[in-house]
C-alpha atoms as a PDB file:
ATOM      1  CA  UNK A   1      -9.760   8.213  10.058  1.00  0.00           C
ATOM      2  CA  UNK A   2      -9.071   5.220   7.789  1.00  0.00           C
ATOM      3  CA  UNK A   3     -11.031   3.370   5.219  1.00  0.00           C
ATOM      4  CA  UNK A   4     -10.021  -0.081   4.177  1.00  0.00           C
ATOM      5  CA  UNK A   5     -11.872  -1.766   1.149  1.00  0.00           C
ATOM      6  CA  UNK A   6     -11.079  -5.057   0.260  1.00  0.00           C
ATOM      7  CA  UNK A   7     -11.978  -8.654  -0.859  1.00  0.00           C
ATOM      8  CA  UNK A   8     -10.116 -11.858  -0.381  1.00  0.00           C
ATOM      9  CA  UNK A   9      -7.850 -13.414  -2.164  1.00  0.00           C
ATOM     10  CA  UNK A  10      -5.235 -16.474  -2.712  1.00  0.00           C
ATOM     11  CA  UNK A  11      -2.161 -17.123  -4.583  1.00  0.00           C
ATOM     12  CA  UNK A  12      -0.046 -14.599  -6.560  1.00  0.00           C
ATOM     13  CA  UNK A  13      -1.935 -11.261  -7.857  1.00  0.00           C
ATOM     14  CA  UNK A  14      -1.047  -8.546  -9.970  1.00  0.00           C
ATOM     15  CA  UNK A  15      -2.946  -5.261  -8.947  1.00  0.00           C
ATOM     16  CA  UNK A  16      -2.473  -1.699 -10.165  1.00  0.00           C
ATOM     17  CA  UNK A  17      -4.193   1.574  -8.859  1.00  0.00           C
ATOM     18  CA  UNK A  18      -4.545   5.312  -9.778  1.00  0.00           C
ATOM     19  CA  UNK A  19      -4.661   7.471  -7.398  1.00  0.00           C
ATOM     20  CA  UNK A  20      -6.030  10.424  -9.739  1.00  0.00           C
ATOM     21  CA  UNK A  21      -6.439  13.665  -6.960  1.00  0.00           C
ATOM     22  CA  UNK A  22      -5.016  13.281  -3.489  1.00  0.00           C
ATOM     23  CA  UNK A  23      -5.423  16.756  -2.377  1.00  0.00           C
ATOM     24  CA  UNK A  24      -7.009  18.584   0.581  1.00  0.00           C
ATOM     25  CA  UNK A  25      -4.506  16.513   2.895  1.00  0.00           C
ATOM     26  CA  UNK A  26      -3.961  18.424   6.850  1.00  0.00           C
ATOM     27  CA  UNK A  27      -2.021  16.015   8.128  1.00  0.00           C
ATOM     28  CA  UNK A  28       1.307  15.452   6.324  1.00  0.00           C
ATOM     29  CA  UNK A  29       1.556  11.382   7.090  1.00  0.00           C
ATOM     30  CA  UNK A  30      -2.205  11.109   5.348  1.00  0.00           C
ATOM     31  CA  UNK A  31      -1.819   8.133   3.014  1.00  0.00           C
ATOM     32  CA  UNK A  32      -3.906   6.016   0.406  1.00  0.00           C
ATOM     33  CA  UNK A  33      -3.051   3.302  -1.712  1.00  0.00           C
ATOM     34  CA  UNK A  34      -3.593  -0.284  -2.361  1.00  0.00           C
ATOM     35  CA  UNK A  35      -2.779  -3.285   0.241  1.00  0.00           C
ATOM     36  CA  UNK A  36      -2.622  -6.969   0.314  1.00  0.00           C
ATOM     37  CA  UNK A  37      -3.211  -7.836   4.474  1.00  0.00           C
ATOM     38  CA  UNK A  38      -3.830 -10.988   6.135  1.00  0.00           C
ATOM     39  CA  UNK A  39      -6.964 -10.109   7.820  1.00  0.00           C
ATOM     40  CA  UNK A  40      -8.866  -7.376   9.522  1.00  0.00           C
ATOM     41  CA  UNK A  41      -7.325  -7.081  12.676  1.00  0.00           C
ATOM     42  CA  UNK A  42      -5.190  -4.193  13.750  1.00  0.00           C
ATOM     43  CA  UNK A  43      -1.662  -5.762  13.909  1.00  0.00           C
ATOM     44  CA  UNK A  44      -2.165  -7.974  10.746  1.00  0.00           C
ATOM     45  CA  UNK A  45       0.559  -8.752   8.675  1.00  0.00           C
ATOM     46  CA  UNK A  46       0.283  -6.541   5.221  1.00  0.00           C
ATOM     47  CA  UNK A  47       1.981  -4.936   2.275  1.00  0.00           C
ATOM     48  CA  UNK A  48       0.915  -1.261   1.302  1.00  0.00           C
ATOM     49  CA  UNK A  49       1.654   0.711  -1.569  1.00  0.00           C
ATOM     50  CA  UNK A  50       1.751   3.779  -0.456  1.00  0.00           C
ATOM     51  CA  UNK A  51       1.018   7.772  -1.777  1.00  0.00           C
ATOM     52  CA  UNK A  52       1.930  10.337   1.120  1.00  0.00           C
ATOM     53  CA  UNK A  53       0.594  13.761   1.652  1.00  0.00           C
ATOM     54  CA  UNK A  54       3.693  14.992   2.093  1.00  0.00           C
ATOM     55  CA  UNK A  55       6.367  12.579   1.372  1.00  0.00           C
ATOM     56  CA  UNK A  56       5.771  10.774  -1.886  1.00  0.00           C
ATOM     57  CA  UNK A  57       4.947   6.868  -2.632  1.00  0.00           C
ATOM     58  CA  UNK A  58       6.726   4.337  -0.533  1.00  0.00           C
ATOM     59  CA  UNK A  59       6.314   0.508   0.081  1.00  0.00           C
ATOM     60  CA  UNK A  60       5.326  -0.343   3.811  1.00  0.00           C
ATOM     61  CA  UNK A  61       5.135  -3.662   5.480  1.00  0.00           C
ATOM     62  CA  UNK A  62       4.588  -5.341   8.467  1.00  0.00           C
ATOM     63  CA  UNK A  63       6.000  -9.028   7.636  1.00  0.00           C
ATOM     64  CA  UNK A  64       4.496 -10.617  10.732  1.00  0.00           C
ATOM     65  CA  UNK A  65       1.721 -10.426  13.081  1.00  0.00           C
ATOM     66  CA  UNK A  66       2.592  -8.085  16.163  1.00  0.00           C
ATOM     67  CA  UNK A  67       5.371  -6.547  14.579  1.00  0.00           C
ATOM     68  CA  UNK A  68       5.484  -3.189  13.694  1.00  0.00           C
ATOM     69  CA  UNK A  69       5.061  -1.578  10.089  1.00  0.00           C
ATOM     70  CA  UNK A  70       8.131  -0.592   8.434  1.00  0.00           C
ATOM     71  CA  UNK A  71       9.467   1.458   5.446  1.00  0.00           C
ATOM     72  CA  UNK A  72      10.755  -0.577   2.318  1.00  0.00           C
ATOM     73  CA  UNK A  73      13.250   0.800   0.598  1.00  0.00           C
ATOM     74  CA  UNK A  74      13.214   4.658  -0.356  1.00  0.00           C
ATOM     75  CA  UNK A  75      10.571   7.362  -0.537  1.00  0.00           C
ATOM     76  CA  UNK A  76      10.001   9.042  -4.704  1.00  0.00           C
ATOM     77  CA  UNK A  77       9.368  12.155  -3.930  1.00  0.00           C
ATOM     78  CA  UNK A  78       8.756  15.149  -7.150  1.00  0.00           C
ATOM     79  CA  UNK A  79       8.871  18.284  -6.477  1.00  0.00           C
ATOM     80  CA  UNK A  80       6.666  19.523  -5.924  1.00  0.00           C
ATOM     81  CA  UNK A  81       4.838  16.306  -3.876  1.00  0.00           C
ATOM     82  CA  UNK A  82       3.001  14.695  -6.224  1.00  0.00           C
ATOM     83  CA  UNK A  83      -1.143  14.592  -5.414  1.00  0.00           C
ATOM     84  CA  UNK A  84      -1.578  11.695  -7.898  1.00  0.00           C
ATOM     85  CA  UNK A  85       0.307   8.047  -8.844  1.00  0.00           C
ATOM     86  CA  UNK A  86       0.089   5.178 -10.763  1.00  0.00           C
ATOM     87  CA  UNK A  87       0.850   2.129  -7.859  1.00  0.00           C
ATOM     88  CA  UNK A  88       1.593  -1.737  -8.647  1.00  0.00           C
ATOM     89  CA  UNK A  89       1.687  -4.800  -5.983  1.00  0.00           C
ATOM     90  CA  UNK A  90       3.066  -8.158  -7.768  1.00  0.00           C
ATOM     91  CA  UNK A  91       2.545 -10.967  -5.107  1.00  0.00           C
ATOM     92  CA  UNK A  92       4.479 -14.310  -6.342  1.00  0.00           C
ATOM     93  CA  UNK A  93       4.972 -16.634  -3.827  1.00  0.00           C
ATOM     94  CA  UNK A  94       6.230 -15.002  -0.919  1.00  0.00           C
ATOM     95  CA  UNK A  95       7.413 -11.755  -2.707  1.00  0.00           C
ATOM     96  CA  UNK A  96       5.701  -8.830  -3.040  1.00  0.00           C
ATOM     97  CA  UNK A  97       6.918  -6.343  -5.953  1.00  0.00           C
ATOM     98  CA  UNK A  98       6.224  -2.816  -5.771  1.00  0.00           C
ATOM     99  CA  UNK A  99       6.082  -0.750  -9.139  1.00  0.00           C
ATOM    100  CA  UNK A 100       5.671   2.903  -9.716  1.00  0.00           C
ATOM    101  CA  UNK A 101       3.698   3.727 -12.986  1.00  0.00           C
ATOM    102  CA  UNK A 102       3.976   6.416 -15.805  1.00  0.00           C
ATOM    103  CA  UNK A 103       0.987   6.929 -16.738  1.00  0.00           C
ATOM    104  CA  UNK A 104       1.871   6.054 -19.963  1.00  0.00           C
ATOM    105  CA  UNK A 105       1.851   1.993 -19.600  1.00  0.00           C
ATOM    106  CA  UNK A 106       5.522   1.579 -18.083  1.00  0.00           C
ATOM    107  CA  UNK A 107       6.189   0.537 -14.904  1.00  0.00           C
ATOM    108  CA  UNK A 108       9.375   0.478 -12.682  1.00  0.00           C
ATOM    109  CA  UNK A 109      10.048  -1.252  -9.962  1.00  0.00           C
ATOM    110  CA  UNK A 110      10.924   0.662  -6.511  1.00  0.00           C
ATOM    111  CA  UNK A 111      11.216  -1.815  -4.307  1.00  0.00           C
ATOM    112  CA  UNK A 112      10.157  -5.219  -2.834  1.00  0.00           C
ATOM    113  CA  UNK A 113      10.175  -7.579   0.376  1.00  0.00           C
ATOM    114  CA  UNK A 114       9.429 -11.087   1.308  1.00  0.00           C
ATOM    115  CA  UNK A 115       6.194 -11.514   3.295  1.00  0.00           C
ATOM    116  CA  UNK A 116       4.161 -14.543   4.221  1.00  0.00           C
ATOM    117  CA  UNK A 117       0.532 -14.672   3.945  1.00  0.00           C
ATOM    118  CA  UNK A 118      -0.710 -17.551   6.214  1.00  0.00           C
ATOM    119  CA  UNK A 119      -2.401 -20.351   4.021  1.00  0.00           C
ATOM    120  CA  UNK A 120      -1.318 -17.698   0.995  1.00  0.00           C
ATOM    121  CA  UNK A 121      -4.519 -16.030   2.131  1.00  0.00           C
ATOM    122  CA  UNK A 122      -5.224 -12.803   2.046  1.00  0.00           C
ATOM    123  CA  UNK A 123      -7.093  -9.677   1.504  1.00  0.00           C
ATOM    124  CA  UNK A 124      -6.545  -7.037  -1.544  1.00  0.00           C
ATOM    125  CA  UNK A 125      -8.256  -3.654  -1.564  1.00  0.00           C
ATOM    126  CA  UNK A 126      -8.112   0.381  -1.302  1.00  0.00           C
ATOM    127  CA  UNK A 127      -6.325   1.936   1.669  1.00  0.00           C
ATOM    128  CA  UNK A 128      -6.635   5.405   2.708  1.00  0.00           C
ATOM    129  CA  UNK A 129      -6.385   7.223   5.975  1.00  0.00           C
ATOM    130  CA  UNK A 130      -5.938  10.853   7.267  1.00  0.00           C
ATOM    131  CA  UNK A 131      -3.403   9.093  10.257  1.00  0.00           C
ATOM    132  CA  UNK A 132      -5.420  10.812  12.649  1.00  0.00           C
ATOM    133  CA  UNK A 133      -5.813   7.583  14.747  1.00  0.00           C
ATOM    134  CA  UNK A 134      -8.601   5.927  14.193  1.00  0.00           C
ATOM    135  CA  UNK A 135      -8.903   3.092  11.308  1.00  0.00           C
ATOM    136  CA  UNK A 136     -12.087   1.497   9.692  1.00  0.00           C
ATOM    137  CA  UNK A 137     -11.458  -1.405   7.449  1.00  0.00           C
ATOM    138  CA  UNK A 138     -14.814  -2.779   5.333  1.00  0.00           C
ATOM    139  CA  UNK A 139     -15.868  -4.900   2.889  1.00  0.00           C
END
């Protein structure tokens, strides 16, 4: 099950999330973090920040409507997994920046891709899901 909460947005944004205790995860590809998406359907174009239950944080992306969503760049893994993260998304213009945090106020960027919002609008908000197929976005 999956749980989208979001509001809309235009233009660049700068958003940063802590995910403090991501623990009690049975499937391995469960996954919450923060995404910027076009709309609500299920195909929509989107960026997402992403902490795994078993893999680490990762940037995904589906750069166009229909398409599927791909990996960005390289997983951070620690060993073991980490169950908590500070994540960044930097939209400006078309690019979307995706930071890693310290906790401690510093941020590094991990990787970042080119995606276009149609009319630069989208929405921003709180993704989780426990990938077992189904998906409920809100407001």
């Amino acid at each position: 099950m999956g749980h989208f909460f979001s509001q809309p947005w235009e233009g660049d944004i700068d958003v940063k999330v802590h995910i403090s205790a991501f623990t009690g995860v049975v499937n391995q590809y469960a996954k919450a973090g923060i995404m910027l998406r076009s709309d609500n359907s299920d195909d929509a174009t989107h960026v997402y920040g992403i902490l795994s239950g078993s893999i680490g944080v990762c940037l995904s992306s589906r750069r166009s409507k229909h398409n599927s969503s791909i990996r960005v760049g390289n997983y951070y893994q620690t060993s073991p997994i980490q169950k908590s993260a500070w994540l960044r998304l930097v939209k400006k213009m078309d690019t979307v920046e995706f930071y890693i945090g310290d906790g401690e106020g510093d941020w590094f960027l991990h990787a970042s891709t080119v995606v276009r919002f149609p009319d630069d609008t989208f929405r921003v908000g709180l993704a989780v899901t426990s990938n077992d197929g189904e998906f409920y976005i809100g407001d």
